[in-house]
Protein backbone atom coordinates (compact mmCIF):
# COMPACT_ATOMS: atom_id res chain seq x y z
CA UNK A 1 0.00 0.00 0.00
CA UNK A 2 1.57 3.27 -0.90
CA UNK A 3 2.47 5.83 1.63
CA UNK A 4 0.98 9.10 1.98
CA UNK A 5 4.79 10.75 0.70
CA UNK A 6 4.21 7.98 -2.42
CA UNK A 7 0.26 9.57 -3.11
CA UNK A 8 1.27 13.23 -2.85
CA UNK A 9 4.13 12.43 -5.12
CA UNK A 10 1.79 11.19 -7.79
CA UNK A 11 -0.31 13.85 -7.40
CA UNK A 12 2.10 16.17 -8.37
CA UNK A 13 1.38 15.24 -11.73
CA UNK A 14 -2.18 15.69 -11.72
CA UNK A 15 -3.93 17.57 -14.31
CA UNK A 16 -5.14 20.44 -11.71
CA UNK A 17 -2.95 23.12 -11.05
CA UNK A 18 -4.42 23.52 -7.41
CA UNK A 19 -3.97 19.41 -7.34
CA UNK A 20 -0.13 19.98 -7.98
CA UNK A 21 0.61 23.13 -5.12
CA UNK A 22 -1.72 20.79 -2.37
CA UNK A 23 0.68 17.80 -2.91
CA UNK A 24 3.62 20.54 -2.89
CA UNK A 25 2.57 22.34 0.04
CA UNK A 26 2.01 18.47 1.94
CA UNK A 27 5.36 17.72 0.84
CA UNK A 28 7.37 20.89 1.97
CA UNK A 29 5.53 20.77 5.13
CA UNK A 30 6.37 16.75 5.58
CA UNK A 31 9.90 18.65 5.03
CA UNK A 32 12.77 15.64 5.42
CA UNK A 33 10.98 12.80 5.87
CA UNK A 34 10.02 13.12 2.29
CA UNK A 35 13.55 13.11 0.53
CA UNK A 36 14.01 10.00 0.16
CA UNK A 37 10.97 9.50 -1.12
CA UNK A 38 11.22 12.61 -3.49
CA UNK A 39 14.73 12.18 -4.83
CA UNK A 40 13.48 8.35 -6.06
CA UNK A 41 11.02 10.25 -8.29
CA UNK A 42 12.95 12.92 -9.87
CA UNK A 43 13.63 11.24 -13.00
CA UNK A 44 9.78 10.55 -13.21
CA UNK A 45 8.26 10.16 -17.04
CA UNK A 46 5.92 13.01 -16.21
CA UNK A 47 7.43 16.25 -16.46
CA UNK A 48 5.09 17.90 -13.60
CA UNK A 49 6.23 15.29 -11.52
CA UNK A 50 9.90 16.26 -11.24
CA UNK A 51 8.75 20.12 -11.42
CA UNK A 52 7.19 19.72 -8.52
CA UNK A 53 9.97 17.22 -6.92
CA UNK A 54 12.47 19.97 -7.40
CA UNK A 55 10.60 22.41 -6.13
CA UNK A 56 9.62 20.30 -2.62
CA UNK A 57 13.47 19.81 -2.36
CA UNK A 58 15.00 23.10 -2.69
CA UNK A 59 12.07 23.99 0.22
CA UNK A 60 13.28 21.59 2.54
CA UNK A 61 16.81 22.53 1.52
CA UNK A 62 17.69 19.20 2.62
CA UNK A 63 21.89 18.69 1.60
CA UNK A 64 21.00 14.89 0.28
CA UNK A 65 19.48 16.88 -2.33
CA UNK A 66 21.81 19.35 -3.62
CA UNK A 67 23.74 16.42 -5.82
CA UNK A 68 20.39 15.12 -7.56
CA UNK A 69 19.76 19.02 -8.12
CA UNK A 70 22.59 19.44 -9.67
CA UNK A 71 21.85 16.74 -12.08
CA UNK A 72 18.53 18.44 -12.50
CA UNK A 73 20.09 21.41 -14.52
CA UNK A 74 20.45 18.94 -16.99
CA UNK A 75 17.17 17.55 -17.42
CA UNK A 76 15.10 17.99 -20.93
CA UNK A 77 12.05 20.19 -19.95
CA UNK A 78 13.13 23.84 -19.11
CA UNK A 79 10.62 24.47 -16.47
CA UNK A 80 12.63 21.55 -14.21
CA UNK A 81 15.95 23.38 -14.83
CA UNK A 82 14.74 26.42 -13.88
CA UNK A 83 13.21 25.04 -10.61
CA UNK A 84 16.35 23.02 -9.94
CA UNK A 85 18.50 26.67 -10.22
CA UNK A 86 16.13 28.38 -8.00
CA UNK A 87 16.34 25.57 -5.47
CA UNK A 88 20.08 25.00 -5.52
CA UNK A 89 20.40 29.03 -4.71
CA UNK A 90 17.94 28.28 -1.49
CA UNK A 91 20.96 25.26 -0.35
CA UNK A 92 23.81 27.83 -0.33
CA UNK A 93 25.73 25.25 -1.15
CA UNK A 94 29.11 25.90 -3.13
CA UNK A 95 29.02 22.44 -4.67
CA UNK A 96 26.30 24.32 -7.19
CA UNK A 97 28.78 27.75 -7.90
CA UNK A 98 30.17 25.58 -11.39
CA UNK A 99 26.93 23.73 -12.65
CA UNK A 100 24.62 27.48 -12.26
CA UNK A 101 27.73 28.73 -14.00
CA UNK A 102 26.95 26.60 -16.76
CA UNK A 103 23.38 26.97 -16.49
CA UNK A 104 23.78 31.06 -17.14
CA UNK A 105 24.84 29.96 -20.94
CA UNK A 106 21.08 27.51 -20.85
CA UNK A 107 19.18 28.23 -24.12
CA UNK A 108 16.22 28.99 -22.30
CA UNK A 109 16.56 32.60 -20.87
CA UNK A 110 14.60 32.03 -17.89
CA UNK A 111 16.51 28.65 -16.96
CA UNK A 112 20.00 31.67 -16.99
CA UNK A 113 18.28 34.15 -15.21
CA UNK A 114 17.52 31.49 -12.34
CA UNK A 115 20.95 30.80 -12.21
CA UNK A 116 21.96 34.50 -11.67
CA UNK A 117 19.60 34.44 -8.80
CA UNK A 118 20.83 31.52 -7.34
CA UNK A 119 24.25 32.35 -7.68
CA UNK A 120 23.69 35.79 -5.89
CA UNK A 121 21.90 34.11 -3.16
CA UNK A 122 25.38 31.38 -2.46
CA UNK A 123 27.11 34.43 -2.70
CA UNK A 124 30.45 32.89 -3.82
CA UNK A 125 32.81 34.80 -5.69
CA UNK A 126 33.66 32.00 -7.96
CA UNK A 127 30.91 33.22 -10.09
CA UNK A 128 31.90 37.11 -10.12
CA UNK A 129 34.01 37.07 -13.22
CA UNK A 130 31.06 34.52 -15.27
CA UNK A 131 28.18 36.43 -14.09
CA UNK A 132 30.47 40.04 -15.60
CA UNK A 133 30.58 38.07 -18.67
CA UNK A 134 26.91 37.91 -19.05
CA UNK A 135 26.34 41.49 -18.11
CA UNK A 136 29.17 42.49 -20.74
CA UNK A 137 28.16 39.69 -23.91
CA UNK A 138 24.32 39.18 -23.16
CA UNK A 139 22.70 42.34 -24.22
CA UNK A 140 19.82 41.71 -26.82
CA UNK A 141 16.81 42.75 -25.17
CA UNK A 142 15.45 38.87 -25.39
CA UNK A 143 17.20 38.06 -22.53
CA UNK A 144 16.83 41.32 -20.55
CA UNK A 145 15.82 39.59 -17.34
CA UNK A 146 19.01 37.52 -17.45
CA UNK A 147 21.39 40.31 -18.14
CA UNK A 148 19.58 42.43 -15.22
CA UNK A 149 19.62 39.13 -13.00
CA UNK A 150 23.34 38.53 -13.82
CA UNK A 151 23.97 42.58 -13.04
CA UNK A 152 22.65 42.49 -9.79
CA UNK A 153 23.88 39.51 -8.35
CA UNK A 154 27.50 41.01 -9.75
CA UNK A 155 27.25 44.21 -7.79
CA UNK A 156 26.82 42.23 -4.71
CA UNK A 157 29.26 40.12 -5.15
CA UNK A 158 31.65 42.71 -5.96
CA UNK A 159 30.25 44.42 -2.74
CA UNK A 160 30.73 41.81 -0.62
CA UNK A 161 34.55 41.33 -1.60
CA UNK A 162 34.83 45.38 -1.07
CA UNK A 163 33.05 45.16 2.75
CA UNK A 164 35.16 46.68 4.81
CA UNK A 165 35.28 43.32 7.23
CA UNK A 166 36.50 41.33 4.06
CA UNK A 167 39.03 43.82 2.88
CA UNK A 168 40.65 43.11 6.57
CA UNK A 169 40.75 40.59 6.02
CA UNK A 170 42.47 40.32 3.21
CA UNK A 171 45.61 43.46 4.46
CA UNK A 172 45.82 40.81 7.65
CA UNK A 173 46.46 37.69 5.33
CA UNK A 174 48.67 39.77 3.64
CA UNK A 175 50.93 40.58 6.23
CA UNK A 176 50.86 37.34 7.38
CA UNK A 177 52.54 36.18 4.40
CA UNK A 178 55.33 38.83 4.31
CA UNK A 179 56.21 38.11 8.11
């Protein structure tokens, strides 16, 4: 008899819209209990399925997941890439800085401008000199979003490596290394 994690699951792949957010809202409230469950469906046939997968696991921001999310920037429909950026950027996790590098240069728009977000939120500055590249190459107006999404998340990571506390940081370090 399937479990109550196994019947939302399926239901995220009902035909309703409100059908779908009630199984996600169960799921993200079920919160880690529900990962293993959800990470055994996110290769699902169904599409809506592994939206809404992705979207339950960057909620409960569990780490088990930020691996299979990874792998998620790669999957064929661009609604589940886009997802899987946004809920990588809710982890924090570094592990992600490379793969949402990549997924700035996605031929869906949206699926890059997700990745700008989430890269902003991690915050590393790994993705400084990528995200400048899309600011400085990515102009036609098609893929405004992205270019403002990339601009933003550049100016605070550029202020974050000028913050007073980091550039003490860095002087201290410095005369570390002379001494």
């Amino acid at each position: 008899m399937p479990s109550k994690v196994d019947k939302l699951i399926t239901a995220l792949g009902d035909q309703y819209a409100e059908t779908r957010l009630a199984a996600r809202l169960a799921l993200m409230e079920i919160g880690a209990p529900a990962v293993e469950s959800l990470l055994q469906n996110l290769h699902d046939q169904n599409a809506k399925v592994r939206q809404g997968v992705v979207e339950a696991l960057g909620w409960i921001g569990d780490q088990r997941a930020v691996e299979p999310l990874i792998q998620a920037l790669g999957d064929p429909d661009a609604e589940v890439r886009k997802r899987a950026a946004c809920a990588l950027g809710s982890t924090g996790d570094g592990r992600a800085v490379e793969p949402l590098m990549q997924a700035l240069k996605d031929q869906d728009v949206e699926v890059g401008e997700h990745a700008a977000w989430a890269l902003e939120r991690i915050g590393d500055a790994r993705a400084l000199p990528e995200l400048e590249r899309v600011v400085r190459e990515d102009t036609e107006i098609t893929k405004w979003d992205k270019w403002l999404a990339a601009k933003q998340a550049a100016e605070k990571l550029r202020g974050r490596m000028n913050s007073p506390t980091v550039v003490a940081q860095r002087r201290r370090r410095g005369r570390r290394r002379r001494e």
